[in-house]
Protein backbone atom coordinates (compact mmCIF):
# COMPACT_ATOMS: atom_id res chain seq x y z
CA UNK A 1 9.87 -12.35 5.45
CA UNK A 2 13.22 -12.50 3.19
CA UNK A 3 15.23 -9.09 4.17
CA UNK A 4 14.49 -6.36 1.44
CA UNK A 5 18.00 -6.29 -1.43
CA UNK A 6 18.28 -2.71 0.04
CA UNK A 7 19.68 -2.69 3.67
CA UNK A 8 22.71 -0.85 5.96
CA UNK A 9 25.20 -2.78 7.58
CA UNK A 10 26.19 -1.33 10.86
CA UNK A 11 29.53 -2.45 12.08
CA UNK A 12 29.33 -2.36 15.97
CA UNK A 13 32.97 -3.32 16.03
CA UNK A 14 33.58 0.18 14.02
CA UNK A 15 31.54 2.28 16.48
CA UNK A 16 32.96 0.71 19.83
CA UNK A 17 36.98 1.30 18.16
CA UNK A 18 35.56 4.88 17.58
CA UNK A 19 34.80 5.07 21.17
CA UNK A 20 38.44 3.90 21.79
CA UNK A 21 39.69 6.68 20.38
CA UNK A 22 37.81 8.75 22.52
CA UNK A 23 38.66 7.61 24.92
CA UNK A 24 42.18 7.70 24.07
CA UNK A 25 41.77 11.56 23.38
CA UNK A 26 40.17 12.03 26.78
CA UNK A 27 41.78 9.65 29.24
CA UNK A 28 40.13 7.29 31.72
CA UNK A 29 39.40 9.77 34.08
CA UNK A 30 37.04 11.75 31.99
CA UNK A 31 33.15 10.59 31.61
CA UNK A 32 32.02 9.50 28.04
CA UNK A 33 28.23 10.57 27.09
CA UNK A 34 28.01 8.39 23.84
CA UNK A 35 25.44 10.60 22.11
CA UNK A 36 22.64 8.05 20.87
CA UNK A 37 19.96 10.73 19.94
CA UNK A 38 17.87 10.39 16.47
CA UNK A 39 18.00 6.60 16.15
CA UNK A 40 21.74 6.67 16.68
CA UNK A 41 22.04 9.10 13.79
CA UNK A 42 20.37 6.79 11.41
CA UNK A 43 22.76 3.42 12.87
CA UNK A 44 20.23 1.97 15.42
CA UNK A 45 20.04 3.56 19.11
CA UNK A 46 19.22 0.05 20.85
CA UNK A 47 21.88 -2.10 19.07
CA UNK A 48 24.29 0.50 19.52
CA UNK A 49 23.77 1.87 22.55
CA UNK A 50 24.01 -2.05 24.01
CA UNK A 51 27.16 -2.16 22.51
CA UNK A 52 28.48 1.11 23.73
CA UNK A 53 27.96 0.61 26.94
CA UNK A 54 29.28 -3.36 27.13
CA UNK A 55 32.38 -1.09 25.82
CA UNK A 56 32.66 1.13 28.72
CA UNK A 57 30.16 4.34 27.84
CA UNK A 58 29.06 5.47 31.44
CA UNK A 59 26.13 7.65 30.08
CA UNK A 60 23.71 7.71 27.09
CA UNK A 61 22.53 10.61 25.40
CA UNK A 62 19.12 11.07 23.62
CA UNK A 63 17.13 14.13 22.61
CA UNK A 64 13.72 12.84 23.33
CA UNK A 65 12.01 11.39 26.90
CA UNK A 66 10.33 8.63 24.60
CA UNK A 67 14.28 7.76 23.27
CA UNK A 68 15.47 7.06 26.56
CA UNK A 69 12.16 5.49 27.70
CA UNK A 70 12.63 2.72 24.47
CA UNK A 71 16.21 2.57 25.76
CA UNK A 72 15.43 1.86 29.63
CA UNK A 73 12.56 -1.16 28.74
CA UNK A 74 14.77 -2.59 26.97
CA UNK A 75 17.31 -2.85 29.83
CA UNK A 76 20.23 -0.36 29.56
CA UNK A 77 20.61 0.89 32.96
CA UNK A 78 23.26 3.59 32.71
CA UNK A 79 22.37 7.66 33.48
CA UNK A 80 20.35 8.73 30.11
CA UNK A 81 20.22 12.41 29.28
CA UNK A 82 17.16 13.70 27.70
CA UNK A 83 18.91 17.06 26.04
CA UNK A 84 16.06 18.23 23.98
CA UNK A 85 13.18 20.92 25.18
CA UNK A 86 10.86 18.21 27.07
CA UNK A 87 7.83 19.56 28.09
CA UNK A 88 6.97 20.14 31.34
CA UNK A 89 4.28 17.53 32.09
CA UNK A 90 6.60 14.63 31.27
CA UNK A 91 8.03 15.02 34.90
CA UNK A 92 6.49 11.71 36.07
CA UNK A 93 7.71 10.11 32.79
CA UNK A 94 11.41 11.24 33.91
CA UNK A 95 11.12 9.98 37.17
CA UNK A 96 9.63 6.61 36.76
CA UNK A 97 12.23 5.29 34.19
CA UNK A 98 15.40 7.33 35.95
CA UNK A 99 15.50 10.08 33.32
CA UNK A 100 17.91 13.13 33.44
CA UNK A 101 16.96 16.31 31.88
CA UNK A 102 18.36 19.62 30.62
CA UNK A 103 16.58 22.53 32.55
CA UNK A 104 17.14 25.63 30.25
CA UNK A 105 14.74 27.98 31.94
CA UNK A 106 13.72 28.43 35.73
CA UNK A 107 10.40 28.66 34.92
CA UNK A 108 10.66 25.40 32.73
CA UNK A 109 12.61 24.37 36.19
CA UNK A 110 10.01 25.03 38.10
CA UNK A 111 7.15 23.27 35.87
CA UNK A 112 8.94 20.17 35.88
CA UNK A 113 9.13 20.18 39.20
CA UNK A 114 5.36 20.84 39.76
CA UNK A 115 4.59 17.87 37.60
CA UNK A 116 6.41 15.78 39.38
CA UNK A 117 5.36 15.72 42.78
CA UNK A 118 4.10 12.35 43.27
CA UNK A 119 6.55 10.80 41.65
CA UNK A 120 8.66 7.87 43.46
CA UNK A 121 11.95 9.39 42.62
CA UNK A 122 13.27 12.90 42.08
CA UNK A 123 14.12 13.78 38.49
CA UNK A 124 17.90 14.63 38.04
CA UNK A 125 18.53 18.00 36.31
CA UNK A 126 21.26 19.03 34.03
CA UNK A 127 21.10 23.45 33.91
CA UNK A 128 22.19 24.38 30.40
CA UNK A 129 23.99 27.60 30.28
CA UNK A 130 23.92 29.31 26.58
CA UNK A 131 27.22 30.79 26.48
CA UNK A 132 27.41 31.40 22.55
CA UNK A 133 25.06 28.86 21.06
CA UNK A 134 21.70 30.75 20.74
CA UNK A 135 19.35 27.98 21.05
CA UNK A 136 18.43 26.27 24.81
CA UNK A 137 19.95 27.95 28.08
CA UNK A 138 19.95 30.36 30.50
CA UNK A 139 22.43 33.17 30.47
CA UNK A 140 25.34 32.92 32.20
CA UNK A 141 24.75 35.80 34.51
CA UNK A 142 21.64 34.16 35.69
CA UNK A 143 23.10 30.88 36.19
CA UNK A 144 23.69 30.78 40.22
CA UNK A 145 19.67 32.17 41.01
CA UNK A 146 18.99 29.23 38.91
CA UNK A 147 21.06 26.49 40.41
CA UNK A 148 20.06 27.97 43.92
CA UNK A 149 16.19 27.82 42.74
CA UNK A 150 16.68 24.43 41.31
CA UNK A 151 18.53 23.04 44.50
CA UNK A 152 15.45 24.21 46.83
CA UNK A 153 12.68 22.24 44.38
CA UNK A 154 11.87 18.99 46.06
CA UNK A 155 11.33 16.81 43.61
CA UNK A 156 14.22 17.88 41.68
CA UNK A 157 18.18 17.19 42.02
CA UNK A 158 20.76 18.90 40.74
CA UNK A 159 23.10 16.40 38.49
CA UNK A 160 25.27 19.31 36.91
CA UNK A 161 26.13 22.34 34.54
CA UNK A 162 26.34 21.99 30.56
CA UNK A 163 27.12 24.37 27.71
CA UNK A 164 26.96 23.50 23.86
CA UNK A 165 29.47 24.71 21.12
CA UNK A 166 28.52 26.33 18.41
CA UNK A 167 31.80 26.40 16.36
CA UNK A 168 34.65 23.95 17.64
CA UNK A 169 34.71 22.21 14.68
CA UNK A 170 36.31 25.63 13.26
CA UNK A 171 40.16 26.01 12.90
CA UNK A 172 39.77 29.70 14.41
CA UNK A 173 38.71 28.23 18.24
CA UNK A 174 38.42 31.34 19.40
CA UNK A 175 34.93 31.59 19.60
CA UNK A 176 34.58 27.98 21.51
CA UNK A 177 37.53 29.34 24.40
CA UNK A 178 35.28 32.28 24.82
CA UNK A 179 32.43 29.82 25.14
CA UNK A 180 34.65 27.78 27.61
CA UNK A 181 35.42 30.80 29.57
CA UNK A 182 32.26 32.24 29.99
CA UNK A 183 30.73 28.49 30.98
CA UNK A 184 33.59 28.16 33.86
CA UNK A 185 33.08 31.49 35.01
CA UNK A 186 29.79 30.78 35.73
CA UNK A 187 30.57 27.87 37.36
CA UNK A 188 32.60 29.63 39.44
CA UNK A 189 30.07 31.65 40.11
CA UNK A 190 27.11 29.07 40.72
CA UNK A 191 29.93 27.61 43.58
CA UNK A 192 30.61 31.07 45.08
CA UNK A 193 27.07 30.82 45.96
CA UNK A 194 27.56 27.59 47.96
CA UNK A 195 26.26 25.19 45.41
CA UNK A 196 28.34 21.76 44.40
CA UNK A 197 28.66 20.95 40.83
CA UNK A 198 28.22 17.38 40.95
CA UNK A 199 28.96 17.09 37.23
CA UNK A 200 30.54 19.86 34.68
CA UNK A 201 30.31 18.69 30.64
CA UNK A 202 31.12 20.89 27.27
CA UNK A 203 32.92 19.28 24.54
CA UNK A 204 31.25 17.98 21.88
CA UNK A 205 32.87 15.55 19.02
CA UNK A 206 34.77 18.81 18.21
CA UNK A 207 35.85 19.97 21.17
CA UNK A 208 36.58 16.28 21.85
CA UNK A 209 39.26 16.13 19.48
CA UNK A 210 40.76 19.90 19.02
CA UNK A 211 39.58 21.54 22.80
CA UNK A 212 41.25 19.48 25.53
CA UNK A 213 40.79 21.83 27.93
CA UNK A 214 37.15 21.89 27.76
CA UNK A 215 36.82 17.84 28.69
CA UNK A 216 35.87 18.69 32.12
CA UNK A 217 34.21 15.76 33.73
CA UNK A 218 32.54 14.62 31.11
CA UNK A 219 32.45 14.72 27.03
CA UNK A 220 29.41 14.36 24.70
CA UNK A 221 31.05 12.53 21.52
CA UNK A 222 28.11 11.83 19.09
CA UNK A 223 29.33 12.42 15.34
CA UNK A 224 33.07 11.06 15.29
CA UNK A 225 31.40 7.40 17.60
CA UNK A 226 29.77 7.17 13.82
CA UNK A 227 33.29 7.53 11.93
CA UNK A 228 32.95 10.67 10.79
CA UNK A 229 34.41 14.27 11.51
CA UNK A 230 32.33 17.18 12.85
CA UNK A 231 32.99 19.29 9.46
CA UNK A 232 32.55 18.39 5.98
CA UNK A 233 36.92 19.62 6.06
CA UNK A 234 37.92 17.63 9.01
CA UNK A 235 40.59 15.68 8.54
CA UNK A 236 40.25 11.53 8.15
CA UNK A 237 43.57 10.92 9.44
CA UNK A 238 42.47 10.05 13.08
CA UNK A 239 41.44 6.12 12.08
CA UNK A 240 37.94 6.91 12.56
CA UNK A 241 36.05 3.96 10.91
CA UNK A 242 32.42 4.76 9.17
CA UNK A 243 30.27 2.02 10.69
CA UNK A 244 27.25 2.29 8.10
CA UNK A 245 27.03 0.70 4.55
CA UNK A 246 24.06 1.34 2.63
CA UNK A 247 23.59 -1.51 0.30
CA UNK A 248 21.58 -2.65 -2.69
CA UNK A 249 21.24 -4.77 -5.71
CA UNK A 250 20.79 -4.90 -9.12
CA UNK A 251 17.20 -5.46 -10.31
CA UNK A 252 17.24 -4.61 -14.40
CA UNK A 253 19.82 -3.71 -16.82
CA UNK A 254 18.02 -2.51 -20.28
CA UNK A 255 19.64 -0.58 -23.24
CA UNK A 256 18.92 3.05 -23.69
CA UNK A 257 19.65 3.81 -27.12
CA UNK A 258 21.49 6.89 -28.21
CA UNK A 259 18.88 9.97 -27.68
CA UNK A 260 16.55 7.55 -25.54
CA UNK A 261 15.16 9.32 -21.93
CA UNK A 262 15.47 8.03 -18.68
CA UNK A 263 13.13 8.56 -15.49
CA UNK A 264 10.81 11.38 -14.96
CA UNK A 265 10.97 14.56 -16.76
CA UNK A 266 13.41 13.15 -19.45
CA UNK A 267 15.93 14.90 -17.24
CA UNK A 268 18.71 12.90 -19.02
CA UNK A 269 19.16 11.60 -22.62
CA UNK A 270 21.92 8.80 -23.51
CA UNK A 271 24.52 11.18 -25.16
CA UNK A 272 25.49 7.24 -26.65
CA UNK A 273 23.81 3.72 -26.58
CA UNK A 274 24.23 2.57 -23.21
CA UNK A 275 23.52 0.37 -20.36
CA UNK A 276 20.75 1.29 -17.64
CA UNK A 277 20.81 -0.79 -14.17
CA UNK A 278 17.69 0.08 -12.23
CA UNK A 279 18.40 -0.39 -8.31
CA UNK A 280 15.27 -0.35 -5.94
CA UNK A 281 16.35 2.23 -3.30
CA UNK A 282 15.06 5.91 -3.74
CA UNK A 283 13.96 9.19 -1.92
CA UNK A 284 11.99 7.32 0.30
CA UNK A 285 14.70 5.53 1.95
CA UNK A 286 16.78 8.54 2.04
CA UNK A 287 18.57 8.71 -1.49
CA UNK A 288 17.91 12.34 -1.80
CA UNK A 289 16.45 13.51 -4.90
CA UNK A 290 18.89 16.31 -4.96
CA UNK A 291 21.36 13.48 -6.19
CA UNK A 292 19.08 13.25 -9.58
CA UNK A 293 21.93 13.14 -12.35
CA UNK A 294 25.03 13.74 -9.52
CA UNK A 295 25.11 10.66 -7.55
CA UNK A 296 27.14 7.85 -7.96
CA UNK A 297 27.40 4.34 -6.72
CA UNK A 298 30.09 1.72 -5.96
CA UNK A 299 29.52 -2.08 -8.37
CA UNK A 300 32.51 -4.03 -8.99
CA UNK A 301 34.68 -1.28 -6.70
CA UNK A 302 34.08 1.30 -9.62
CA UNK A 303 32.02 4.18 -9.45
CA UNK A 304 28.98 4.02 -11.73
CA UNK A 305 26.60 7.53 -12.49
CA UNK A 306 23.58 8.28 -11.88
CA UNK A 307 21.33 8.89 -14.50
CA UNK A 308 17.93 10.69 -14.77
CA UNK A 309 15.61 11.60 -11.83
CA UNK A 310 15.62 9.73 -8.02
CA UNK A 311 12.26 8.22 -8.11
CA UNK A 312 10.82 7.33 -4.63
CA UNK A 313 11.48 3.40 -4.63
CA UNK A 314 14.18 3.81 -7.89
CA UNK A 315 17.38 4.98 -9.15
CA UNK A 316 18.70 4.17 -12.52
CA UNK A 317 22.37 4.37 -12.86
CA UNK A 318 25.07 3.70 -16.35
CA UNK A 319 26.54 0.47 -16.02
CA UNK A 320 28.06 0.38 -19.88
CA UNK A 321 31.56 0.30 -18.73
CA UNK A 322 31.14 -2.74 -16.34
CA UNK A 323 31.50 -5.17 -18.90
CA UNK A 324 29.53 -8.13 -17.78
CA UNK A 325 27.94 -6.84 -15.18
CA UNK A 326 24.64 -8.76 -14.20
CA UNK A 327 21.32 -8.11 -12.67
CA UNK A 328 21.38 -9.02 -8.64
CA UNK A 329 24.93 -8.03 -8.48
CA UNK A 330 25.89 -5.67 -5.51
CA UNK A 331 25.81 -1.42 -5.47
CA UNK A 332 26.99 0.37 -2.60
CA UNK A 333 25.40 3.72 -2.10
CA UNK A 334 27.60 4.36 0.87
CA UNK A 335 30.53 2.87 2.07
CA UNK A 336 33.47 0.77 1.00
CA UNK A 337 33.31 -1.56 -1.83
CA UNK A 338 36.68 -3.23 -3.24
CA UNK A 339 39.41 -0.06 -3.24
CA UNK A 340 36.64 2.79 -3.47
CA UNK A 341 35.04 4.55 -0.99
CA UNK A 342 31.37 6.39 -1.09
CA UNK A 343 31.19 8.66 2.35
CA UNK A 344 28.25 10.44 3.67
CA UNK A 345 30.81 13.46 3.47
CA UNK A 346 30.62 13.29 -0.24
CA UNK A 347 26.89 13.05 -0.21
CA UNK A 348 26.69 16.12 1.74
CA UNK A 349 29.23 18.31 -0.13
CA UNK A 350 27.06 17.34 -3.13
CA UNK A 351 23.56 18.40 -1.31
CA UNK A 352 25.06 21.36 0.45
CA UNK A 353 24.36 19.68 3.72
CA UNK A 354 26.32 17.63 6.71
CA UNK A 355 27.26 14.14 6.54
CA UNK A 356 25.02 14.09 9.94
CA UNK A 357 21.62 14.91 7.85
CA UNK A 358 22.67 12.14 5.17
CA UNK A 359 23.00 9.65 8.03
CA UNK A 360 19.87 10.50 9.90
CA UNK A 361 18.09 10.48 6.92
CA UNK A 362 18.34 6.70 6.11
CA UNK A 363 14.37 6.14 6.45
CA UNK A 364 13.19 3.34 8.84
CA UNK A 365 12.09 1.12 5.72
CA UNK A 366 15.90 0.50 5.34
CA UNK A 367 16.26 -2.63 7.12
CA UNK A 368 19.72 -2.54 9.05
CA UNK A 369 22.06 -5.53 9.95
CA UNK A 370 24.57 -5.77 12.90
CA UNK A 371 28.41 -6.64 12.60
CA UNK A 372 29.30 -7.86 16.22
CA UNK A 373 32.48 -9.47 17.28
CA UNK A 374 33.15 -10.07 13.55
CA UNK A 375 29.97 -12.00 13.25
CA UNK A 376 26.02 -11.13 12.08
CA UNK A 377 23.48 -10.26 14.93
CA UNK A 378 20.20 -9.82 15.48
CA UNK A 379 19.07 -6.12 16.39
């Protein structure tokens, strides 16, 4: 079946010179956990994760078992964390495809372990300490009784320690070096109890790029491997390169005469005769409706407006300034066209969101094609 007009180009080449400059921020002694979670944040977790790790990533990391399950049958062979809440009973699930999982509670410790007894392999554990987050961990004064409970559970090993920021992306870091120094004390105090940490990891895309000291052993990049900065007001400077392009076509330009509606709800009126292009993307592949009468896209390297209501498989945008401009000719929704640039970031400033949401909420009816080595691939 001939590839719908509306697709995203993924440049693999992009994401793995992103990882470079991780890598370059960390230095080679440092682990890199290329976060892969949510479908790659809308890019593809299979294509990309391949390419990651032909690039040098030494972990993967996913939010859901059933993520890293897709991930192992289809032959990456690296250590995959599973970060999200997994329940319990997915113990055997862990252990037959070589899973590693955040423990946040004892009790959830515990559980795991009960479900996996059986199991051919023990399930490596990660113990997530919540040192300023509020969401998943244990508190840090509880954090050697853990370790120690974890270490004496049979069918569990104990990979490591994490922590989570909750504000490095801020230019005040003082909240993240309180975070940092509550996480290392308890380390300190999980190995005054006579238990190795095999594995200590912090910094997220953030902390990555502004935190040095909180590197550790390893670093969880996940945002900037995508070309973008953690905050809507990072700075662009770093020669991070967006690797998604969300592309359409053309497919009807009509006049609208002066006072004529367009879309639903007759949100908009032609203040003058113009030109209408219709372009068959809408809410339903992830052009949020909030964009009705905001948005813009990119034909010819100019920006073009919106107009009227997103529809669900339709946007309408003015095209009377293009002179000439023809039906099947090229819009880009996001990305580069010519000199001008589209970025999720302005998307989100726009929506009152993240450029992360925008990305993640490409829907799965958006076919996406691979840039590899400078040449088309297969997914």
């Amino acid at each position: 079946m001939r590839q719908r007009a509306t697709y995203a180009e993924v440049s693999l080449d992009a994401i793995v010179r992103n990882l470079d400059r991780v890598r370059a921020c960390t230095g080679k002694e440092t682990e890199i956990m290329a976060v892969v979670k949510a479908d790659a944040y809308g890019h593809g977790a299979l294509p990309v994760a391949r390419a990651l790790v032909e690039a040098g990533a030494g972990w993967l990391g996913v939010a859901l078992p059933e993520e890293g399950v897709e991930l192992r049958r289809q032959g990456l062979q690296v250590p995959i964390l599973v970060m999200g809440p997994t329940p319990a009973d997915q113990g055997p699930i862990l252990s037959e495809y070589h899973l590693d999982q955040v423990i946040y509670h004892t009790l959830h410790g515990r559980a795991l372990a009960s479900s996996a007894e059986g199991s051919s392999a023990r399930v490596r554990v990660h113990l997530k300490i919540d040192t300023g987050m509020g969401r998943l961990g244990i508190h840090p004064s509880e954090a050697p009784v853990a370790a120690k409970a974890i270490t004496r559970l049979p069918t569990l090993e104990f990979g490591g320690v994490m922590t989570h920021f909750a504000a490095a992306d801020a230019a005040d870091k003082g909240h993240a070096r309180e975070q940092l120094r509550r996480f290392l004390e308890a380390i300190r105090e999980i190995e005054a109890a006579g238990i190795s940490v095999p594995l200590r990891h912090a910094a997220n895309s953030a902390a990555v790029l502004d935190l040095r000291e909180a590197h550790l052993d390893m670093v969880r990049p996940g945002i900037v491997l995508y070309g973008y900065p953690p905050s809507p007001s990072g700075a662009r400077d770093g020669g991070w390169e967006h690797a998604l392009t969300l592309k359409t076509c053309i497919a009807q330009i009509k006049k609208v005469p002066k006072g004529g509606t367009v879309s639903y709800g007759c949100t908009y009126e032609a203040p003058r005769d113009i030109l209408a292009a219709t372009l068959p993307v809408g809410y339903a592949d992830g052009y949020n409706r909030l964009l009705s009468n905001r948005g813009q896209v990119l034909i010819r390297g100019r920006r073009a407006p919106l107009i009227g209501q997103v529809c669900m498989d339709m946007i309408m945008v003015d095209v009377t300034d293009l002179v000439g401009v023809r039906e099947g000719e090229e819009a880009v929704l996001l990305g580069r066209q010519g000199d001008e640039t589209l970025l999720a970031d302005e998307w989100a400033v726009r929506l009152g969101t993240i450029s992360y949401e925008v990305l993640c909420n490409i829907s799965k009816r958006v076919p996406r094609s691979y840039l590899w080595h400078g040449k088309a691939v297969n997914s």
